[in-house]
C-alpha atoms as a PDB file:
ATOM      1  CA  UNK A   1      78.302  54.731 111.256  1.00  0.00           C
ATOM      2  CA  UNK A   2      75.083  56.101 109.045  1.00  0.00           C
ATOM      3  CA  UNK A   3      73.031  57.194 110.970  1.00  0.00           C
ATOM      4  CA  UNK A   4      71.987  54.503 113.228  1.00  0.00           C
ATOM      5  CA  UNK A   5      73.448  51.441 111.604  1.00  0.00           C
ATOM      6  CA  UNK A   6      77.274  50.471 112.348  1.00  0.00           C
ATOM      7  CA  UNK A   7      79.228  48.644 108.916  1.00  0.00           C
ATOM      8  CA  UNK A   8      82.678  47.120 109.030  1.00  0.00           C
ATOM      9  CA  UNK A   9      85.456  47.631 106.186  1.00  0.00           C
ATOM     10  CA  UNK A  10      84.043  44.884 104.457  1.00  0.00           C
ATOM     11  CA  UNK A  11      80.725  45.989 104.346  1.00  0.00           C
ATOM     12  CA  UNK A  12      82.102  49.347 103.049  1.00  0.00           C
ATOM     13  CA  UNK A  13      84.398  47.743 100.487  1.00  0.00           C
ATOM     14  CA  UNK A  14      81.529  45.888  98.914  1.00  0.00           C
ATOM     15  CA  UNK A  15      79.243  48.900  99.018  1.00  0.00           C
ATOM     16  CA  UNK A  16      81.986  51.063  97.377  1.00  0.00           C
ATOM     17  CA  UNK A  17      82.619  48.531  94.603  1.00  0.00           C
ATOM     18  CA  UNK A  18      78.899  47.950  94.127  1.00  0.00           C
ATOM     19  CA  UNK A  19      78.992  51.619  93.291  1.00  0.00           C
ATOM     20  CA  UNK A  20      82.167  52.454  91.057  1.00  0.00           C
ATOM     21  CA  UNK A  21      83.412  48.571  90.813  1.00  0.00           C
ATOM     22  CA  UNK A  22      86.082  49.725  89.261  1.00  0.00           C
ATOM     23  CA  UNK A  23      88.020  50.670  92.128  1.00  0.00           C
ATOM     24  CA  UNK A  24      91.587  48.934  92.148  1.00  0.00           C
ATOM     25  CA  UNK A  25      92.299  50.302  95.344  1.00  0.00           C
ATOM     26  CA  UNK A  26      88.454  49.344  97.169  1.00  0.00           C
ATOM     27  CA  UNK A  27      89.600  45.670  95.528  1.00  0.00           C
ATOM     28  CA  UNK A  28      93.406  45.559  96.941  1.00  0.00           C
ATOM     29  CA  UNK A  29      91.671  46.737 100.459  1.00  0.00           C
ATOM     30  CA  UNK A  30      88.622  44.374 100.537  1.00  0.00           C
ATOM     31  CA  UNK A  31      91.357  41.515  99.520  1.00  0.00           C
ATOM     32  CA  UNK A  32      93.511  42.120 103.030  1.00  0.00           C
ATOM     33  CA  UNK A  33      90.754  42.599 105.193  1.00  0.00           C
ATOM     34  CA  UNK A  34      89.320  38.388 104.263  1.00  0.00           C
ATOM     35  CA  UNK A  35      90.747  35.912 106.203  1.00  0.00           C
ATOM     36  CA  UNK A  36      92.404  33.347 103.884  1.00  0.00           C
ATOM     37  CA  UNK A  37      89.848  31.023 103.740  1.00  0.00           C
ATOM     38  CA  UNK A  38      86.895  33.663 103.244  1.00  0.00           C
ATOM     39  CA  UNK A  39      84.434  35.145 100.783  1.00  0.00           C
ATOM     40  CA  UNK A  40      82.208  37.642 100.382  1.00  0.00           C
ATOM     41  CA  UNK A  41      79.506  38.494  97.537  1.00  0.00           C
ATOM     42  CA  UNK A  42      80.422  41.244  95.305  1.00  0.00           C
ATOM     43  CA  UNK A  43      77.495  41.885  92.972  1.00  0.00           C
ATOM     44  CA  UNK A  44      76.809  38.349  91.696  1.00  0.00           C
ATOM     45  CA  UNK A  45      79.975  37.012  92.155  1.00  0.00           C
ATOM     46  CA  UNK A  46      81.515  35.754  95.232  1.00  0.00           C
ATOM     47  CA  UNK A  47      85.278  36.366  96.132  1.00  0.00           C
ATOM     48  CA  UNK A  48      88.234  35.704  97.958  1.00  0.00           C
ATOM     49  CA  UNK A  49      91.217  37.500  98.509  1.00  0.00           C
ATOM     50  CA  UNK A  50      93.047  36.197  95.611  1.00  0.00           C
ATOM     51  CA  UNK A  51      90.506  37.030  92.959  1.00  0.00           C
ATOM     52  CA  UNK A  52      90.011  40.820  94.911  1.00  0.00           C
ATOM     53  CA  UNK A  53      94.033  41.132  94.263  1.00  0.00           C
ATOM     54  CA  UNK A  54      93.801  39.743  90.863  1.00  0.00           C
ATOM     55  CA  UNK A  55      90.523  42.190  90.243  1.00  0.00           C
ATOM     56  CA  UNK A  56      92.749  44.903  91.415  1.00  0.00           C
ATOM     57  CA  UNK A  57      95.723  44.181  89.023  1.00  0.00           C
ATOM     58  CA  UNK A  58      93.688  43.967  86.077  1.00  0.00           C
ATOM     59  CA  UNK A  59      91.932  47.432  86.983  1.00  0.00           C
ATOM     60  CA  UNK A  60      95.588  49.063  87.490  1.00  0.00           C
ATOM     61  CA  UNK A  61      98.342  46.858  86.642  1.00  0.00           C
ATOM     62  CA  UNK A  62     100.800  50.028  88.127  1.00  0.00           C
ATOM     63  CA  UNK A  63     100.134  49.052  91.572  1.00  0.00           C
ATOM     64  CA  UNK A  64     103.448  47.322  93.385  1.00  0.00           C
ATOM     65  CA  UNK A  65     101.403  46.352  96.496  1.00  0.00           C
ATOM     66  CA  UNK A  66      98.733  44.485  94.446  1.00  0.00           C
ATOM     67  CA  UNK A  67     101.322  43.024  92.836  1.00  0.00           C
ATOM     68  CA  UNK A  68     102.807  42.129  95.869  1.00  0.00           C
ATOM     69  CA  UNK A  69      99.657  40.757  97.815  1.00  0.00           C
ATOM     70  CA  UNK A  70      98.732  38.729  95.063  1.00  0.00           C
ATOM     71  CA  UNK A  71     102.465  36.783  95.364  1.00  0.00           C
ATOM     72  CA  UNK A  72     101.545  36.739  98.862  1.00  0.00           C
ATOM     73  CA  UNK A  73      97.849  35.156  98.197  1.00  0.00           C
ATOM     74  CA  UNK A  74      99.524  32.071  96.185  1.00  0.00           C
ATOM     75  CA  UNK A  75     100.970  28.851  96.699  1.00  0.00           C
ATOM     76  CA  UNK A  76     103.526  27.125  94.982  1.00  0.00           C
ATOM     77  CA  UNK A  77     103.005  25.707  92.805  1.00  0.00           C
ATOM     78  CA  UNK A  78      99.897  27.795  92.144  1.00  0.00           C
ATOM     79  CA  UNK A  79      99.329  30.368  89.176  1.00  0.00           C
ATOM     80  CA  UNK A  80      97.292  32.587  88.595  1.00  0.00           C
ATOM     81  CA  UNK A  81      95.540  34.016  85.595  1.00  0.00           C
ATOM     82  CA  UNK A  82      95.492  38.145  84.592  1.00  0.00           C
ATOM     83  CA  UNK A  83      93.854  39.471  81.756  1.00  0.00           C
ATOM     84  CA  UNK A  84      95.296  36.629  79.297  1.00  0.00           C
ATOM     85  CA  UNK A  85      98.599  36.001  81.009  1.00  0.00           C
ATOM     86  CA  UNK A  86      99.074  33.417  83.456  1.00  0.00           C
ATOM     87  CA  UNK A  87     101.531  34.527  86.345  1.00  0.00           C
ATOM     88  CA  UNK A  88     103.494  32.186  89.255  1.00  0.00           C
ATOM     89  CA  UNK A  89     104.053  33.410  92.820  1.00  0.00           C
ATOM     90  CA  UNK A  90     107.535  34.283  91.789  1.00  0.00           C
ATOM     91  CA  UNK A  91     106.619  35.992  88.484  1.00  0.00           C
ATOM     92  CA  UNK A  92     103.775  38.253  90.628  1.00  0.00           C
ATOM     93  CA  UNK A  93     106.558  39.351  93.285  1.00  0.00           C
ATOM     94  CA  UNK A  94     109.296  39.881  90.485  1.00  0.00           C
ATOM     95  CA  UNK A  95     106.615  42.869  88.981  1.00  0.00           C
ATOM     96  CA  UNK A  96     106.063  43.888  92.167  1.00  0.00           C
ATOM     97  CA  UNK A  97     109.448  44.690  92.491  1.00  0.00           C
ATOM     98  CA  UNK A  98     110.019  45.768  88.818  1.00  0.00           C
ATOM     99  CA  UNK A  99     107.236  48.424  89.610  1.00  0.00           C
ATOM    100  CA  UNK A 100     109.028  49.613  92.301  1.00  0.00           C
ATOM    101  CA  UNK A 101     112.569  49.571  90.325  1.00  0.00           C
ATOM    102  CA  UNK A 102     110.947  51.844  87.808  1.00  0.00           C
ATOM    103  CA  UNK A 103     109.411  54.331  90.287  1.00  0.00           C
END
């Protein structure tokens, strides 16, 4: 709450990436909090959990979870594009785990 007004995550997410957008962590956290099926308007841009986890991996391609929740985002035989590489659900859950291997 500020001051009066209430917000929910979202509405904090968005605010926080409208500020410092990039915020791998704002982007992995806005992605779980949409339903599968929803967007929301970043900036100019509208988008959906898949492109926040994608977002996020570009940002900080360190991050196991991200990794992990963008596997969990696609469908087979789905893939997705990061940076200039284009990645199946199998290939984004295998770096998720490599990540963690390596920690």
């Amino acid at each position: 709450m500020v001051g009066t007004k209430s917000y929910t995550k979202k509405q904090c997410y968005i605010k926080a990436l409208e500020l410092k957008p990039d915020y791998s962590g704002v982007w992995n956290n806005l992605g779980v909090s949409l339903a599968p099926t929803e967007e929301v308007m970043v900036g100019n841009t509208m988008y959906n959990s898949q492109k926040c986890f994608t977002r996020a991996v570009e940002i900080d391609p360190t991050q196991s979870a991200v990794w992990n929740n963008l596997s969990i985002s696609l469908t087979s035989p789905e893939t997705v594009m990061v940076g200039t590489v284009t990645y199946t659900k199998q290939q984004c859950y295998a770096k998720a785990l490599e990540i963690v291997n390596c920690k």
